[in-house]
C-alpha atoms as a PDB file:
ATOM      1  CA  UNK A   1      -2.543  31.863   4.410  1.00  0.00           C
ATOM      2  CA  UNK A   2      -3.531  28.758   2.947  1.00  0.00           C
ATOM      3  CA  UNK A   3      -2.191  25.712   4.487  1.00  0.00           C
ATOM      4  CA  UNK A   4      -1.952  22.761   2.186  1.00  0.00           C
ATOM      5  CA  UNK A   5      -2.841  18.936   3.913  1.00  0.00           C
ATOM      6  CA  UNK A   6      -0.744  16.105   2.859  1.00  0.00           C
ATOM      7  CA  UNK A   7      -1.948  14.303   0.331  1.00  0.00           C
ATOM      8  CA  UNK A   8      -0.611  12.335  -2.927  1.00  0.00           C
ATOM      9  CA  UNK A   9       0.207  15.661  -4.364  1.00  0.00           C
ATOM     10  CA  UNK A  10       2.324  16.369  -1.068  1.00  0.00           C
ATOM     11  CA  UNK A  11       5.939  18.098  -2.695  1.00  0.00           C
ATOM     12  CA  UNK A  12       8.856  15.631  -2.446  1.00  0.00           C
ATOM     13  CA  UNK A  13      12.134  15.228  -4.049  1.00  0.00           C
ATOM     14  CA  UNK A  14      12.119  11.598  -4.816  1.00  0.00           C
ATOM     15  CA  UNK A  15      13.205  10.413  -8.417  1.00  0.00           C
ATOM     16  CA  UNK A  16      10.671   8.505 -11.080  1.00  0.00           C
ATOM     17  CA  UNK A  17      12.558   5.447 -11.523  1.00  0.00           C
ATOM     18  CA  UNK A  18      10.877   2.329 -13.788  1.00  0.00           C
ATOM     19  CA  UNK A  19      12.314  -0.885 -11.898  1.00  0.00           C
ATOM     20  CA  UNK A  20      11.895  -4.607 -13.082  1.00  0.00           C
ATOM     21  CA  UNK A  21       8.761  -6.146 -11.890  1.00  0.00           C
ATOM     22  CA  UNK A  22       5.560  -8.183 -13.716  1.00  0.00           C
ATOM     23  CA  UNK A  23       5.906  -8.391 -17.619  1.00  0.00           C
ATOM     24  CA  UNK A  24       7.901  -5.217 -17.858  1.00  0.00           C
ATOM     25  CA  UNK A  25       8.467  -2.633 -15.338  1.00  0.00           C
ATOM     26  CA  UNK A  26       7.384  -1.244 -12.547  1.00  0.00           C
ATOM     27  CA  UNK A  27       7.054   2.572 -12.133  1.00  0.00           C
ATOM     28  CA  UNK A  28       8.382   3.997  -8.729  1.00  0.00           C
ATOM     29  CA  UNK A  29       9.309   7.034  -6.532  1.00  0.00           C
ATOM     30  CA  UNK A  30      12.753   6.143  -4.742  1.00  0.00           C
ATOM     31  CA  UNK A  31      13.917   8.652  -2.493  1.00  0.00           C
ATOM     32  CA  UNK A  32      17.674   8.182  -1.015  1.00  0.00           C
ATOM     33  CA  UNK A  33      19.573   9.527   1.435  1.00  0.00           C
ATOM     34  CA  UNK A  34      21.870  12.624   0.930  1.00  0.00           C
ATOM     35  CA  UNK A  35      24.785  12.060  -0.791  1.00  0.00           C
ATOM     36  CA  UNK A  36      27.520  10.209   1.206  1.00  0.00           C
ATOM     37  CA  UNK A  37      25.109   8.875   4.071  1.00  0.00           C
ATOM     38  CA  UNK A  38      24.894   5.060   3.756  1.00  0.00           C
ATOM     39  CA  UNK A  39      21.298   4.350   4.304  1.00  0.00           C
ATOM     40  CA  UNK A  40      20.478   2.471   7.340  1.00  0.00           C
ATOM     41  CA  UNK A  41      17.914   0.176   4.883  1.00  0.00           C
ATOM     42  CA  UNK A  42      15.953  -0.203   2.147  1.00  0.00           C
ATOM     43  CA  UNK A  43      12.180   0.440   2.752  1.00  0.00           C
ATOM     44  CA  UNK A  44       9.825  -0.932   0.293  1.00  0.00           C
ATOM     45  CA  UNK A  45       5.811   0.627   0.280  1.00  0.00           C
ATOM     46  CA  UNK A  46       3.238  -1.012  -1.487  1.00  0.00           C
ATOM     47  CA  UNK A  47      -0.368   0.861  -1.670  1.00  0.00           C
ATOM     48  CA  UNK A  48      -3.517  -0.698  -1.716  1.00  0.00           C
ATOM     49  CA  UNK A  49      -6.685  -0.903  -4.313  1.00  0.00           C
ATOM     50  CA  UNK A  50      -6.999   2.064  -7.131  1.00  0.00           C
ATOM     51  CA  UNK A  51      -3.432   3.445  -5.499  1.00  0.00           C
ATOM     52  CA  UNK A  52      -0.318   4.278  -6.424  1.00  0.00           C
ATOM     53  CA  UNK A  53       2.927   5.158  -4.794  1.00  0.00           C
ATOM     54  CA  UNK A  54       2.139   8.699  -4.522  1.00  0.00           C
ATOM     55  CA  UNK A  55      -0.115   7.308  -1.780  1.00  0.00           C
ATOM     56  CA  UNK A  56       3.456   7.954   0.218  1.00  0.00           C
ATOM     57  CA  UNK A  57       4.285  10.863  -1.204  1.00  0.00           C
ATOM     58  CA  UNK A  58       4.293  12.807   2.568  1.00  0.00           C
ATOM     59  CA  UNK A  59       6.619  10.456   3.757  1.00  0.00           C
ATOM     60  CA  UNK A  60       9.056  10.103   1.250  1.00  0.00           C
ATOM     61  CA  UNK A  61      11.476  12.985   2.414  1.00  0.00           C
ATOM     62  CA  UNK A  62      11.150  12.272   5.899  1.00  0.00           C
ATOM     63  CA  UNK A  63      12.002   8.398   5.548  1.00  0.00           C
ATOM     64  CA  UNK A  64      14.882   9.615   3.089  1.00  0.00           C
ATOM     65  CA  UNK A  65      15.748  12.442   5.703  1.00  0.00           C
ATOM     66  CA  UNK A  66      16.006   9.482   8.388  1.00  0.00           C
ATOM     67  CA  UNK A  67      18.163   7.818   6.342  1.00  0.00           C
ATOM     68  CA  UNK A  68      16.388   5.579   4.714  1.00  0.00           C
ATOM     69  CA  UNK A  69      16.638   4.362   1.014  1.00  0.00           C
ATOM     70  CA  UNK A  70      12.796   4.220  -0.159  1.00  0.00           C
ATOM     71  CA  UNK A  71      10.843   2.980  -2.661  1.00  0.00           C
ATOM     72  CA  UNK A  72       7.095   3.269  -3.404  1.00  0.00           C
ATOM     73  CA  UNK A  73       5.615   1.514  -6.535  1.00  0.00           C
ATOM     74  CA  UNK A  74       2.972   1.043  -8.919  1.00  0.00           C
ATOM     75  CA  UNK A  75       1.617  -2.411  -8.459  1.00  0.00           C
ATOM     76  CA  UNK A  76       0.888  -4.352 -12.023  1.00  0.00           C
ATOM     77  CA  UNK A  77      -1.987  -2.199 -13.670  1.00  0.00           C
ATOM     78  CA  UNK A  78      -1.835   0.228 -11.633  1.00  0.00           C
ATOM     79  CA  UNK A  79      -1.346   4.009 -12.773  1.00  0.00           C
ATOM     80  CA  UNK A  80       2.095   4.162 -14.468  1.00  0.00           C
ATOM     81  CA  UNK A  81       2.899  -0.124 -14.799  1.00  0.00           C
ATOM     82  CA  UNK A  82       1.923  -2.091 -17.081  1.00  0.00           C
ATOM     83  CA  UNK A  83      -0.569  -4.393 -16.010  1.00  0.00           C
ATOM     84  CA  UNK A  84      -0.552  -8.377 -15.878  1.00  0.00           C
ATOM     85  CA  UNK A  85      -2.159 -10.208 -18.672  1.00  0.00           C
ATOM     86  CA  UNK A  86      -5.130 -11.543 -16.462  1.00  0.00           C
ATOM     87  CA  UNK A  87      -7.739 -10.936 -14.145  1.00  0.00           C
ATOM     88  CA  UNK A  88      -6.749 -13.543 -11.714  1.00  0.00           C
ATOM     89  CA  UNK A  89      -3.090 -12.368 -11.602  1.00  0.00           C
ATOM     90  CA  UNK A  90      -3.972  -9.224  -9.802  1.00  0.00           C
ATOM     91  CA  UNK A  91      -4.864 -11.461  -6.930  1.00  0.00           C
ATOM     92  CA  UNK A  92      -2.908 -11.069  -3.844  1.00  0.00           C
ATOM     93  CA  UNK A  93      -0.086 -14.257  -3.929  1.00  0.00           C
ATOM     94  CA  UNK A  94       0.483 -13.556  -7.611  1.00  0.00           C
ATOM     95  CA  UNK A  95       0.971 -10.376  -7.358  1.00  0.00           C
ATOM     96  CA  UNK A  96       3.143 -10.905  -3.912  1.00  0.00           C
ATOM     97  CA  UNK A  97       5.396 -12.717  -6.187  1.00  0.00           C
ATOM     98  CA  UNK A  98       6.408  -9.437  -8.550  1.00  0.00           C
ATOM     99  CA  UNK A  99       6.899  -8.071  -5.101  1.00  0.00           C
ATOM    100  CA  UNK A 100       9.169 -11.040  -3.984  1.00  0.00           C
ATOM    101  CA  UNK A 101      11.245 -10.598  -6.679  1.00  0.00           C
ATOM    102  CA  UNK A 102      11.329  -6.851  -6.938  1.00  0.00           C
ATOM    103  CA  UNK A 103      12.626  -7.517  -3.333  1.00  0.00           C
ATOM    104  CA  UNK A 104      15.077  -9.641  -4.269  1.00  0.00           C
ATOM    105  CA  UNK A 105      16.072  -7.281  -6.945  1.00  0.00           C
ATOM    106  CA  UNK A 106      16.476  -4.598  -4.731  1.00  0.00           C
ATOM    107  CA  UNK A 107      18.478  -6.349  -1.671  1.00  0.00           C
ATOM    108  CA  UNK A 108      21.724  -4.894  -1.100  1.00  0.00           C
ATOM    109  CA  UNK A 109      24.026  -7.435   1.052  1.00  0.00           C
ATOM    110  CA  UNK A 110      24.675  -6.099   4.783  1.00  0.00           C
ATOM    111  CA  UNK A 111      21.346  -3.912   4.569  1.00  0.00           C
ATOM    112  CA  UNK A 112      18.421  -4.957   6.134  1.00  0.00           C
ATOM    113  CA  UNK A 113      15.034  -4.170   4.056  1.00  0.00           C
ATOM    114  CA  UNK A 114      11.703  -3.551   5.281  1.00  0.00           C
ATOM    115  CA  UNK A 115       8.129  -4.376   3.212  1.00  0.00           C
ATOM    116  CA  UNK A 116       5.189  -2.015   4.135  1.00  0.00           C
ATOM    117  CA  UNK A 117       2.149  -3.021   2.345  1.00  0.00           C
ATOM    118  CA  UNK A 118      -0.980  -0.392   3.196  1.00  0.00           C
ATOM    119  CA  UNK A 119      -4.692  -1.812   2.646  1.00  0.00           C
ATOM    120  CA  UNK A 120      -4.998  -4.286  -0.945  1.00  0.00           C
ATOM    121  CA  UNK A 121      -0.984  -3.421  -0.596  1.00  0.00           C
ATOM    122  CA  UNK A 122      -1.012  -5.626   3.066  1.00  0.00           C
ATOM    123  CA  UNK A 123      -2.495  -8.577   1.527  1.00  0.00           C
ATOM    124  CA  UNK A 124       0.475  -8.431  -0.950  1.00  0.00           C
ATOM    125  CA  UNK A 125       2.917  -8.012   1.231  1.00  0.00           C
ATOM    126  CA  UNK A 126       1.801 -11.099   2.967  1.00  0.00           C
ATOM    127  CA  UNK A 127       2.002 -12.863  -0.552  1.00  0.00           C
ATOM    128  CA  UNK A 128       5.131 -11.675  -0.874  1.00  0.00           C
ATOM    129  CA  UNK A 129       6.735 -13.278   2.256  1.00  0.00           C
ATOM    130  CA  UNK A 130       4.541 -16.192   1.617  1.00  0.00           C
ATOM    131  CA  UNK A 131       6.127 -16.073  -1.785  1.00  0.00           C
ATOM    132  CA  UNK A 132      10.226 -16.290  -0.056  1.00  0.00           C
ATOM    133  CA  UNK A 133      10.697 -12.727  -0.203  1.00  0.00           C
ATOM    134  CA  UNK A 134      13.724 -11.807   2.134  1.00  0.00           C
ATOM    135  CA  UNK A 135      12.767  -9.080   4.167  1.00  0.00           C
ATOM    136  CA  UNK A 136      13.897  -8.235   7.638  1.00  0.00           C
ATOM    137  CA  UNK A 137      10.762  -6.408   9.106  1.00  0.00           C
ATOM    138  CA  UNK A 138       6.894  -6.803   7.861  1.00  0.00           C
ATOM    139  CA  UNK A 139       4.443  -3.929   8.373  1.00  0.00           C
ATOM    140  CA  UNK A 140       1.148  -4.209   7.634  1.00  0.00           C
ATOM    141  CA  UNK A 141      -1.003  -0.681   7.361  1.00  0.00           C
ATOM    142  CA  UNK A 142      -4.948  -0.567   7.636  1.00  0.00           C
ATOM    143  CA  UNK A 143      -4.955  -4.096   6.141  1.00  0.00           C
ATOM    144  CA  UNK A 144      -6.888  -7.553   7.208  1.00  0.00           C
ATOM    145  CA  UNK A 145      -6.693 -11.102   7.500  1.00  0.00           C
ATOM    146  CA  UNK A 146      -8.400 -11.678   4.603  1.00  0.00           C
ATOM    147  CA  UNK A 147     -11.492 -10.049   2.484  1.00  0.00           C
ATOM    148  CA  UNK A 148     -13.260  -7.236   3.360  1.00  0.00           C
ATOM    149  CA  UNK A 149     -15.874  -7.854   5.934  1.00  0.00           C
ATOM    150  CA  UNK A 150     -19.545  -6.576   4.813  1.00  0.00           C
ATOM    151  CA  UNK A 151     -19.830  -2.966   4.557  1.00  0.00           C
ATOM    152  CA  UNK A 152     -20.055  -0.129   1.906  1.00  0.00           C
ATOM    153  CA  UNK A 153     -16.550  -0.125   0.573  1.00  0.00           C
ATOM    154  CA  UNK A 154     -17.491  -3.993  -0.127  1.00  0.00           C
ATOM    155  CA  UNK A 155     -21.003  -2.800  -2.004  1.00  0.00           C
ATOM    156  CA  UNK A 156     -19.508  -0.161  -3.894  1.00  0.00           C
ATOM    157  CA  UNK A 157     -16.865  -3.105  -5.273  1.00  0.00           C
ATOM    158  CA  UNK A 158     -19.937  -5.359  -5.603  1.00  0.00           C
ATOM    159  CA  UNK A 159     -21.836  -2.167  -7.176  1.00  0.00           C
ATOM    160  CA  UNK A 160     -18.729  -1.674  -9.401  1.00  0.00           C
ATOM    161  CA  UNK A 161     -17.606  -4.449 -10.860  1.00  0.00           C
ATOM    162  CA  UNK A 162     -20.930  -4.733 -13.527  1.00  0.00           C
ATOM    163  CA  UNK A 163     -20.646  -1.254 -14.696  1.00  0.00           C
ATOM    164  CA  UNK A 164     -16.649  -1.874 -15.255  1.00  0.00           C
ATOM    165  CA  UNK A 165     -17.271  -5.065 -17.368  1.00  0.00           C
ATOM    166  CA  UNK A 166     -20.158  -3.578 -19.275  1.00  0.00           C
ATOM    167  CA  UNK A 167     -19.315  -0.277 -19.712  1.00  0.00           C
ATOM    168  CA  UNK A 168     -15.540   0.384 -19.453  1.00  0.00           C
ATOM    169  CA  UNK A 169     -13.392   2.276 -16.981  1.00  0.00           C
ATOM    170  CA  UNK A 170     -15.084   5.841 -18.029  1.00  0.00           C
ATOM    171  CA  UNK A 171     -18.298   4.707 -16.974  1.00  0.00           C
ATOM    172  CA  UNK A 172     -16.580   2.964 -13.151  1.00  0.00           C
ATOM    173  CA  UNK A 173     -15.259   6.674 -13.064  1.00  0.00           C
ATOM    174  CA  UNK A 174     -18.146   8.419 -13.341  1.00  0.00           C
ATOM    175  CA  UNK A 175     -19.447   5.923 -10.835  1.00  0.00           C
ATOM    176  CA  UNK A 176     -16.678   6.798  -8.330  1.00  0.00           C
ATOM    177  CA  UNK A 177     -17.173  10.503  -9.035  1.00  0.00           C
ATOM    178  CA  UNK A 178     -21.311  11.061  -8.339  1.00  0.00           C
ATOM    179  CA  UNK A 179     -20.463   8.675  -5.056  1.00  0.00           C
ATOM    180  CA  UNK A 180     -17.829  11.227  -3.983  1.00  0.00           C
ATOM    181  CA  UNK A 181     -20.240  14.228  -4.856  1.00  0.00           C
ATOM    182  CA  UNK A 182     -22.282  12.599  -1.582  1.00  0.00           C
ATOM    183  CA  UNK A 183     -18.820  12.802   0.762  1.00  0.00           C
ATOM    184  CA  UNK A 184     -17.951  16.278   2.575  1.00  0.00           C
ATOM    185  CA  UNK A 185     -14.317  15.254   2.615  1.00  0.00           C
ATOM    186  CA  UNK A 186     -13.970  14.301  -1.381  1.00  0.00           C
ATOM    187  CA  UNK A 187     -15.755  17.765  -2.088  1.00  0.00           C
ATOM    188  CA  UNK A 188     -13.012  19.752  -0.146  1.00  0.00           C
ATOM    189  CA  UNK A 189     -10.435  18.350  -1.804  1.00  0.00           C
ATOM    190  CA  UNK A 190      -8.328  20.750  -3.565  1.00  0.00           C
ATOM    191  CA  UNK A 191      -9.036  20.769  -7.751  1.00  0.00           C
ATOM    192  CA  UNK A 192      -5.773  19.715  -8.651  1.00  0.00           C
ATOM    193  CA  UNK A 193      -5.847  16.563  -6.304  1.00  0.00           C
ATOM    194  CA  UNK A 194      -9.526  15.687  -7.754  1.00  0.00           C
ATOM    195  CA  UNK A 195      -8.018  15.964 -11.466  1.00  0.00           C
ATOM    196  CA  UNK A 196      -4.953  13.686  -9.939  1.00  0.00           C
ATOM    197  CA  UNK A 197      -6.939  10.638  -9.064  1.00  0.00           C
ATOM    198  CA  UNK A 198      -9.045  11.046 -11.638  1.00  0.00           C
ATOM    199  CA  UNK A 199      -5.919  10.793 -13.910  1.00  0.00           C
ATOM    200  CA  UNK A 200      -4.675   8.097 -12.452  1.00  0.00           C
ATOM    201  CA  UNK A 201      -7.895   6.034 -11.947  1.00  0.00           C
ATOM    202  CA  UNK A 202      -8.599   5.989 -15.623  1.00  0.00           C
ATOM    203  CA  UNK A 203      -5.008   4.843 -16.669  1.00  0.00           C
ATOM    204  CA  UNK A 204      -5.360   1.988 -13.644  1.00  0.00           C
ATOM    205  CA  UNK A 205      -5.904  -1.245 -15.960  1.00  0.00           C
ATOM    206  CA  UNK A 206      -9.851  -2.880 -15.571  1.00  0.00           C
ATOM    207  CA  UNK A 207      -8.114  -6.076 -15.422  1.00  0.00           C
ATOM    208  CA  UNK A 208      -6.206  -5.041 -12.120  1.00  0.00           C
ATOM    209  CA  UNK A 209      -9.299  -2.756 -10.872  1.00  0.00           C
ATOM    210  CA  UNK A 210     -11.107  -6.576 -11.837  1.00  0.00           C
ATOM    211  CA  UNK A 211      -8.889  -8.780 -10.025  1.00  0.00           C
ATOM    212  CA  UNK A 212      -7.977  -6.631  -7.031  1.00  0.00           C
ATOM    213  CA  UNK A 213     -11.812  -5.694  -5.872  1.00  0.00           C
ATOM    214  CA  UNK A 214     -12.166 -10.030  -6.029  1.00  0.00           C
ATOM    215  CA  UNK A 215      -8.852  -9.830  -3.818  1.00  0.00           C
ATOM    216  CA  UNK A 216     -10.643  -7.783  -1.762  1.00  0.00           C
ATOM    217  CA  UNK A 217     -13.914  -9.760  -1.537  1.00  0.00           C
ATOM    218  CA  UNK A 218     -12.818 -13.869  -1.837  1.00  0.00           C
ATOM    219  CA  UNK A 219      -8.941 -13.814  -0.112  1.00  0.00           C
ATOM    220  CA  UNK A 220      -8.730 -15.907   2.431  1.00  0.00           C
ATOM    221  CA  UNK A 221      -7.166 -15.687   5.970  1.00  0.00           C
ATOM    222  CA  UNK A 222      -3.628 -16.391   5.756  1.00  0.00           C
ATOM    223  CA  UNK A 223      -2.690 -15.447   9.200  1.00  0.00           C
ATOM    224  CA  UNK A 224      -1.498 -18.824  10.226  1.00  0.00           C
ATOM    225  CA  UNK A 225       0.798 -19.289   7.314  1.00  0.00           C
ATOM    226  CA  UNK A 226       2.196 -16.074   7.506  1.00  0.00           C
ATOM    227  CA  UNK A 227       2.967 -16.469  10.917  1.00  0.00           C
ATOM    228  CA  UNK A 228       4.783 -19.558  10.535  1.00  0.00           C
ATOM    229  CA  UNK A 229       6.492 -18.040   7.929  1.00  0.00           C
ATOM    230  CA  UNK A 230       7.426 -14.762   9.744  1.00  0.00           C
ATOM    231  CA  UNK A 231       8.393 -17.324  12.792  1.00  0.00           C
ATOM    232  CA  UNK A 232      10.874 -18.957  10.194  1.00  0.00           C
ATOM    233  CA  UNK A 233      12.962 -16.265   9.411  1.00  0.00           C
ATOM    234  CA  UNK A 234      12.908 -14.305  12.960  1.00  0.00           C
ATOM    235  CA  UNK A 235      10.944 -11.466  10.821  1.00  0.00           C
ATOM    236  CA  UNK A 236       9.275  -8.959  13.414  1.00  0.00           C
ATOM    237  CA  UNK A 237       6.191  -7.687  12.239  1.00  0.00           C
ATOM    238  CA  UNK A 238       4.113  -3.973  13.349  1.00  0.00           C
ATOM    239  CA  UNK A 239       0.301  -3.876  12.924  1.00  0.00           C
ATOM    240  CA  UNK A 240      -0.988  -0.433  12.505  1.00  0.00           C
ATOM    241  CA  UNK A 241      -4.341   1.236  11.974  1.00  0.00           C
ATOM    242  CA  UNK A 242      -5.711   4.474  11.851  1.00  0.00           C
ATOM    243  CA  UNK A 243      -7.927   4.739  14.789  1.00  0.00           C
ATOM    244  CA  UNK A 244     -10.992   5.390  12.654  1.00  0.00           C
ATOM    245  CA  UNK A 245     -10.062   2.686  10.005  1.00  0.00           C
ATOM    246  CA  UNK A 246     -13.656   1.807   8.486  1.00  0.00           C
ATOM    247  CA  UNK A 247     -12.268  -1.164   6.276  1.00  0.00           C
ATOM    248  CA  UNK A 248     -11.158  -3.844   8.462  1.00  0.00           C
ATOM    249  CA  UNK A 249     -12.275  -3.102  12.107  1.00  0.00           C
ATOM    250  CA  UNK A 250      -9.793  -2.010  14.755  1.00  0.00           C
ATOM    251  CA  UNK A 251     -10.362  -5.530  17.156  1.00  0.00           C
ATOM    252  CA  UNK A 252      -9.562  -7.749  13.329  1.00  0.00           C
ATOM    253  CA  UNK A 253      -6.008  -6.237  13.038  1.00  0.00           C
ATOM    254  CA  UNK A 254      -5.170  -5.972  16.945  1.00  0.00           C
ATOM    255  CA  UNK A 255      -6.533  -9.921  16.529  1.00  0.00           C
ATOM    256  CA  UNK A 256      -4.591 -10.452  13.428  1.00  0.00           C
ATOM    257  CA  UNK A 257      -1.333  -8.386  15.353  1.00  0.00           C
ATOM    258  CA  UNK A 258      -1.743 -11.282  18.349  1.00  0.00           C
ATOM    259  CA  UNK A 259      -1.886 -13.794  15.827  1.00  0.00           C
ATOM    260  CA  UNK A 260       1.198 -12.959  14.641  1.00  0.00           C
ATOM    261  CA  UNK A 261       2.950 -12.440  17.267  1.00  0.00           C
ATOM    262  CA  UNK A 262       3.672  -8.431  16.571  1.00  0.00           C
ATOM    263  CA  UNK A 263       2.793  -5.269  17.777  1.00  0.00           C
ATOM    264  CA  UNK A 264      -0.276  -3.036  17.206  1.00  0.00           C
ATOM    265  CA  UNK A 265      -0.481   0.646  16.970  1.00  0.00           C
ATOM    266  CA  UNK A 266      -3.163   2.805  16.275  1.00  0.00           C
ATOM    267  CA  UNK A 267      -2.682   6.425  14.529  1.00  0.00           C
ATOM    268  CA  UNK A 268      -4.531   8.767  16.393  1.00  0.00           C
ATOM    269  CA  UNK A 269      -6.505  11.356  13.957  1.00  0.00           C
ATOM    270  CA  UNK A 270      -6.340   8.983  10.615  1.00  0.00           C
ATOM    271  CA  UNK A 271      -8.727   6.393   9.211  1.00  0.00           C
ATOM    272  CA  UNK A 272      -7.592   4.162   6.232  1.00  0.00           C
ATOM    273  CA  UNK A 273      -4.932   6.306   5.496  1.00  0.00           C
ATOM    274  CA  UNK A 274      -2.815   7.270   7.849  1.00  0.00           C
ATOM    275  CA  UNK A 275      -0.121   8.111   5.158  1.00  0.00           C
ATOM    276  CA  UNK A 276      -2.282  10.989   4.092  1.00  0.00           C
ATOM    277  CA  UNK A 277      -4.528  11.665   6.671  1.00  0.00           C
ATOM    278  CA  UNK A 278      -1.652  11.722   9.632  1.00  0.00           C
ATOM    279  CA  UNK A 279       1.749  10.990   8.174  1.00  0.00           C
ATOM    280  CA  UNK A 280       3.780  13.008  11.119  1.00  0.00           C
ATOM    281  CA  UNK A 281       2.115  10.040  13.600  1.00  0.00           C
ATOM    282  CA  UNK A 282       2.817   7.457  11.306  1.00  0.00           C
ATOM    283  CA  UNK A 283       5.694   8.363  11.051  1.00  0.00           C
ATOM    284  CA  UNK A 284       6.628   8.679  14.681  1.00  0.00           C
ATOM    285  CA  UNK A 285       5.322   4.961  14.850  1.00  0.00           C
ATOM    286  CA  UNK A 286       7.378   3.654  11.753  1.00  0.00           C
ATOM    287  CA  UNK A 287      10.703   5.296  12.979  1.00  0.00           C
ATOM    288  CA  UNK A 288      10.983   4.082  16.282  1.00  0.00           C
ATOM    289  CA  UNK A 289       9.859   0.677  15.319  1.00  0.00           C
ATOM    290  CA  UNK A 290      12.306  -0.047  12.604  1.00  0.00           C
ATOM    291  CA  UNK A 291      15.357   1.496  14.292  1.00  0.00           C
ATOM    292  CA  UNK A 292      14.924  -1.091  16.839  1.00  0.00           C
ATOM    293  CA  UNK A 293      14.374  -3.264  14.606  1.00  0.00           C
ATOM    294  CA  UNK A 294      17.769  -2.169  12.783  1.00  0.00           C
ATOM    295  CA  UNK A 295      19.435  -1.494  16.091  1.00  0.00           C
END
C-alpha cells in the first residue's frame, strides 16, 4: 500500500472562506471546532514566500480537533488574493498591517488569539505586532531576524528576479521547474502535488513574488523592537525550527529566541517546513505551548 506524506494536498475538512484583508479579500481555509465546542482560541497561520495556506493543510484538522478555531490565508498576491497595487507593499510591515487588521477583524472578546507566521510569513507576523495587532501568543516558524543570510535560496531570488521582470511569471516558472529537475526530493513528489504548485505559482502576482524576494534580501533586524513590543503587551513568544532548516541557521533563531525573551524548539526530522515535512512534531510542540499559554 501506498502511503501518502503530508503535504499541501494533505485531505482536510476546512471551509474556503474569502475574509477582508488588502484591497479586497483575502482567500482562507478556516477550520472550527465541532459543532457546540467553544474553541479554546483563534489561531491565525501565515506562510511564507511563493506559499499559500495550504502550506497548513496537515494541521488544520488536528488544530480544529484540539479545539481550536483556525485560519490559514493567502497573503496579498498570493495564489487565490488579490494582490496589492505595488511592489514595495509586499514588503514585510505593509503587509503586517493587512495582517493587523485581519486580526482585529477576527478577535472575538474573551478568546485569546494566536499569530503563527512560517518563513517570509515570520517577518509578517512581526510587522503585524509591530503594526498594534492584538494577539495573545507570537510564534515564529523557520523565520529570521531579518534577510536571508548568503546562500542559494538568496541566489536563486537574486537569479530570479531578472528573468521575472523581463520575461514574465511563465518564464520564473520554468526557472523554478529545471532547478527542481536537479533536487531528488522535488522529483519524488507525487504528479498531482507538482501540477499544485505549479498552479498556484503562476496565479501568485510578480508584484508580490517582486516585493517579497526584496523582503527577503534588504529587511532589516527588528528584534529589538519587537521585543519591546512583545514586552508591552505580556505577549509570550515560541521560536521553532526544523532541525535541518537551511534558510536562517539554527544558532540565528535560538539567538533571535534569547533576544526575545521566548522559547526555542527544534522539530526533529523537518527542515524549512516542518508543517509538511513533520507536522505530528510540530504539532506536539504547538499544542503544549499554547495551552499553557491559554491555561
Amino acid at each position: 500500500m501506498t502511503v501518502l506524506r503530508a503535504s499541501q494536498i494533505s485531505p482536510h475538512h476546512a471551509e474556503h472562506v474569502r475574509l477582508p484583508g488588502g484591497p479586497g479579500e483575502l482567500a482562507a481555509l478556516r477550520a472550527r471546532p465541532a459543532t457546540g465546542r467553544t474553541p479554546k482560541a483563534t489561531i491565525v497561520l501565515v506562510p511564507g514566500y511563493t506559499g499559500a495556506k495550504e502550506d497548513f493543510a496537515p494541521l488544520l484538522d488536528p488544530l480544529a480537533e484540539a479545539g481550536f478555531d483556525t485560519v490559514a490565508v493567502d497573503l496579498p498576491g498570493q495564489f487565490e488574493s488579490q494582490a496589492l497595487p505595488d511592489r514595495a507593499d509586499h514588503l514585510p510591515l505593509p503587509l503586517g498591517e493587512v495582517v493587523a487588521k485581519l486580526i482585529e477583524d477576527l478577535r472575538v472578546a474573551g478568546r485569546p488569539l494566536i499569530l503563527l507566521g512560517h518563513s517570509y510569513g515570520g517577518l509578517v507576523a512581526r510587522g503585524a505586532v509591530l503594526a498594534g495587532a492584538p494577539v495573545d501568543g507570537l510564534v515564529l516558524l523557520d523565520t529570521g531576524p531579518g534577510a536571508l543570510p548568503p546562500g542559494p535560496r538568496r541566489q536563486t531570488l537574486d537569479l530570479g528576479e531578472p528573468i521575472l521582470v523581463e520575461h514574465g511569471i511563465e518564464a520564473a516558472e520554468r526557472l523554478r521547474d529545471a532547478q527542481d529537475t536537479a533536487s531528488p526530493a522535488r522529483q519524488a513528489q507525487p504528479a498531482e502535488l507538482r501540477a499544485y504548485l505549479r498552479r498556484r505559482f503562476l496565479a501568485s502576482s510578480p508584484a508580490s513574488l517582486l516585493g517579497m524576494a526584496d523582503g527577503l534580501r534588504h529587511e532589516p533586524d527588528r528584534v529589538a523592537e519587537l521585543a519591546t513590543a512583545l514586552t508591552r503587551a505580556g505577549t509570550p513568544v515560541l521560536v521553532s525550527s526544523g532541525v535541518d532548516d537551511d534558510a536562517w541557521s539554527i544558532d540565528t533563531q535560538r539567538d533571535m529566541a534569547r533576544r526575545l525573551d521566548g522559547e526555542f524548539v527544534l522539530i526533529d526530522s523537518a527542515g524549512h517546513s516542518p508543517n509538511t515535512e513533520n507536522p505530528a512534531g510540530l504539532l506536539a510542540v504547538l499544542l503544549s505551548t499554547w495551552r499553557r499559554w491559554i491555561a
